[in-house]
Protein backbone atom coordinates (compact mmCIF):
# COMPACT_ATOMS: atom_id res chain seq x y z
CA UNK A 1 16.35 -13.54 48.79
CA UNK A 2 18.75 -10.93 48.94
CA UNK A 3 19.46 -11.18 44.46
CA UNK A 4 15.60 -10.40 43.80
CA UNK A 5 16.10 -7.29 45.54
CA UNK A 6 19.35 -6.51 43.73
CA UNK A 7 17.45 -6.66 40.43
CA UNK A 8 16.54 -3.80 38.45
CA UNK A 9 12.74 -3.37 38.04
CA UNK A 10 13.12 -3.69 34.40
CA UNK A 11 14.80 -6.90 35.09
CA UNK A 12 11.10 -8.29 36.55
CA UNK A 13 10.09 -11.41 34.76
CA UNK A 14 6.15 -9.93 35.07
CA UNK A 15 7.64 -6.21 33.59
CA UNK A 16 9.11 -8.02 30.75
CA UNK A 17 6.21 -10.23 29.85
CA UNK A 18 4.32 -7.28 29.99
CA UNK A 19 6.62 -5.63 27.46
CA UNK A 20 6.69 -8.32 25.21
CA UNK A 21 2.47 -8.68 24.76
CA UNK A 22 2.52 -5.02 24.53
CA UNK A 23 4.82 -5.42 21.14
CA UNK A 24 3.39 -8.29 19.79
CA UNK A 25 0.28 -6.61 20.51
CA UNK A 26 1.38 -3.40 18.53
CA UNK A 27 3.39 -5.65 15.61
CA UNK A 28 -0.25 -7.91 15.26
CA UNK A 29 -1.97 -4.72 15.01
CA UNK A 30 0.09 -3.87 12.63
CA UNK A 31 0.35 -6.46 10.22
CA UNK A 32 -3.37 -6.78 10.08
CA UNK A 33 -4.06 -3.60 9.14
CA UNK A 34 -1.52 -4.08 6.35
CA UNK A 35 -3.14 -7.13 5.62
CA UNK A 36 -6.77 -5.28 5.20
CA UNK A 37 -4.81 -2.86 2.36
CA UNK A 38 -4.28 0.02 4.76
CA UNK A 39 -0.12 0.10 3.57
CA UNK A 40 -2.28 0.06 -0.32
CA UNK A 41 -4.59 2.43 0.07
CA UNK A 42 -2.15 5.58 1.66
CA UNK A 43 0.07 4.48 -0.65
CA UNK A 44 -2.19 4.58 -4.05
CA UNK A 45 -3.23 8.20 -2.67
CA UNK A 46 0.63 9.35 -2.09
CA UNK A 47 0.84 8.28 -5.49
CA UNK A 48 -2.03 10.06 -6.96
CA UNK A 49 -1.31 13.11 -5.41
CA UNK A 50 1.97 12.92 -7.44
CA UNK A 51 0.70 12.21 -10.65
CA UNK A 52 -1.82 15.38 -10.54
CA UNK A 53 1.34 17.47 -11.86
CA UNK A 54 1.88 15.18 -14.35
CA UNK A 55 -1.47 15.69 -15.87
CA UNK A 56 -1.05 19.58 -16.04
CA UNK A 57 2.18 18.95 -18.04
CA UNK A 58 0.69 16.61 -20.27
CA UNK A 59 -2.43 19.03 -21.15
CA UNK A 60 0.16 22.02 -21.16
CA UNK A 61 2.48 19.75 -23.65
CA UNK A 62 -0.62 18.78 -26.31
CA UNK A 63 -1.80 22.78 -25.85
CA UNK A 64 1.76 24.47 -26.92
CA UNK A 65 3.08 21.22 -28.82
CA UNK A 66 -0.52 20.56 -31.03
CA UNK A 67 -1.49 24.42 -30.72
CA UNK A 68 -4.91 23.73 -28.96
CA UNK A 69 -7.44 26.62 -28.41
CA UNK A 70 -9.12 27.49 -25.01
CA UNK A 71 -11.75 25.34 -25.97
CA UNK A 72 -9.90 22.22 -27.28
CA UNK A 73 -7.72 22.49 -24.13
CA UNK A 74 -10.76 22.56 -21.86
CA UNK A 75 -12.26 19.61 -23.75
CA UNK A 76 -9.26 17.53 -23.28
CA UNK A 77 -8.72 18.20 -20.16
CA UNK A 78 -12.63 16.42 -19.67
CA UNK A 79 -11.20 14.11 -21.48
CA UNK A 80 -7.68 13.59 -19.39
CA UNK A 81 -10.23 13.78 -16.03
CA UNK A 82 -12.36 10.87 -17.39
CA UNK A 83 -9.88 8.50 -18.29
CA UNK A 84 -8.21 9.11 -15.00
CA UNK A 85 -11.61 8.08 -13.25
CA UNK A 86 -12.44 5.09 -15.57
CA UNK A 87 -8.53 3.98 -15.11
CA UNK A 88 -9.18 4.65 -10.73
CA UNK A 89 -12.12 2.46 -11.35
CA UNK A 90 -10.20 -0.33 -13.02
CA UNK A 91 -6.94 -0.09 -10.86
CA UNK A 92 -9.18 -0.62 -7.36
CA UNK A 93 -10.86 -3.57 -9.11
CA UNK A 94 -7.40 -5.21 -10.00
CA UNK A 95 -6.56 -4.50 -6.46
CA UNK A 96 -9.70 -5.85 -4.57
CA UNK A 97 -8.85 -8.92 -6.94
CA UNK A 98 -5.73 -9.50 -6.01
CA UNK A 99 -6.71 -8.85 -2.27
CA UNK A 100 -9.12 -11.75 -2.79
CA UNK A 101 -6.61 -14.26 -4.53
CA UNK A 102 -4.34 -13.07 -1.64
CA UNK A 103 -6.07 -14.10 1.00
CA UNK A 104 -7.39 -17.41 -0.86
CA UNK A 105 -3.91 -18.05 -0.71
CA UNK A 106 -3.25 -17.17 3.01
CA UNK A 107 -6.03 -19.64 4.38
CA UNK A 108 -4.60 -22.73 2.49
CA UNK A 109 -0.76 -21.91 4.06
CA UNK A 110 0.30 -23.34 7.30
CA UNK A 111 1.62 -20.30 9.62
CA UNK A 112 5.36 -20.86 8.40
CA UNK A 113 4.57 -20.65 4.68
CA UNK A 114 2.01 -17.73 5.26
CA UNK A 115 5.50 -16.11 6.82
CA UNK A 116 7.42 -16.92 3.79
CA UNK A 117 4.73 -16.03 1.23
CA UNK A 118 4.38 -12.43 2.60
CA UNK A 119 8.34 -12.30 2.10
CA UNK A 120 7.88 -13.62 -1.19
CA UNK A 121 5.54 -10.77 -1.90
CA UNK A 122 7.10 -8.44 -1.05
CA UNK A 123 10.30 -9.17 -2.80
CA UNK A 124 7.91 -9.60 -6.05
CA UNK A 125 5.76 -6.12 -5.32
CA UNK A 126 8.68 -4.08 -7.34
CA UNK A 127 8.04 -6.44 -10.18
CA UNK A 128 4.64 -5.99 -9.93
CA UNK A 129 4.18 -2.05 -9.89
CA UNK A 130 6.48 -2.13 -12.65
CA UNK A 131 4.03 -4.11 -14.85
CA UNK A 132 1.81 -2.26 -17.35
CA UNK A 133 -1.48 -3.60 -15.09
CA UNK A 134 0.97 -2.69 -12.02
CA UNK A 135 0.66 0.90 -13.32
């Protein structure tokens, strides 16, 4: 068997098998753990650190704009903390919702239309975001 011995080892039926498991290992890994709301979850806190500034400009804006004192700008900045707590509280109960109907959905699809509804997800998440509740 002279050609076996020709082969690269990369070539190696076993080597390539081995290769193969190891990705769909690491790509069913993956797509659980964006299942579970990982790919949510650093996402909602990217975009939370972001909107922190935004906050500061909004109490700076009502302090020069509305002529606030110390006190009225400390008291609405309470007030700008709480709402931002309440609306946390409300936007990980629309998302542990949707999680739910989610995955409602996923155990009544076949494997093939569990492949196509995640596409059709994702194509509809911009929509979504973009939505007053999405926000």
């Amino acid at each position: 068997m002279m050609v076996a011995a020709e082969r690269a080892p990369w070539q190696n039926p076993r080597i390539i098998s081995t290769l193969m498991l190891v990705f769909l290992a690491g790509a069913a890994a993956g797509a659980l753990s964006m299942r579970m709301g990982l790919h949510d979850k650093l996402h909602r806190t990217a975009a939370a650190a972001s909107r922190e500034p935004n906050r500061d400009a909004v109490l700076n804006k009502f302090r020069t704009e509305l002529e606030l004192s110390g006190a009225q700008t400390e008291q609405i900045g309470l007030v700008l903390e709480d709402y931002r707590h309440y609306y946390q509280s409300l936007q990980d109960q629309l998302d542990d919702l949707r999680s739910t109907g989610k995955n409602r959905i996923l155990q009544v699809l076949n494997p093939d239309q569990r492949v196509k509804f995640e596409k059709m997800m994702a194509d509809l998440a911009p929509q979504l975001t973009d939505t007053p509740a999405g926000k």
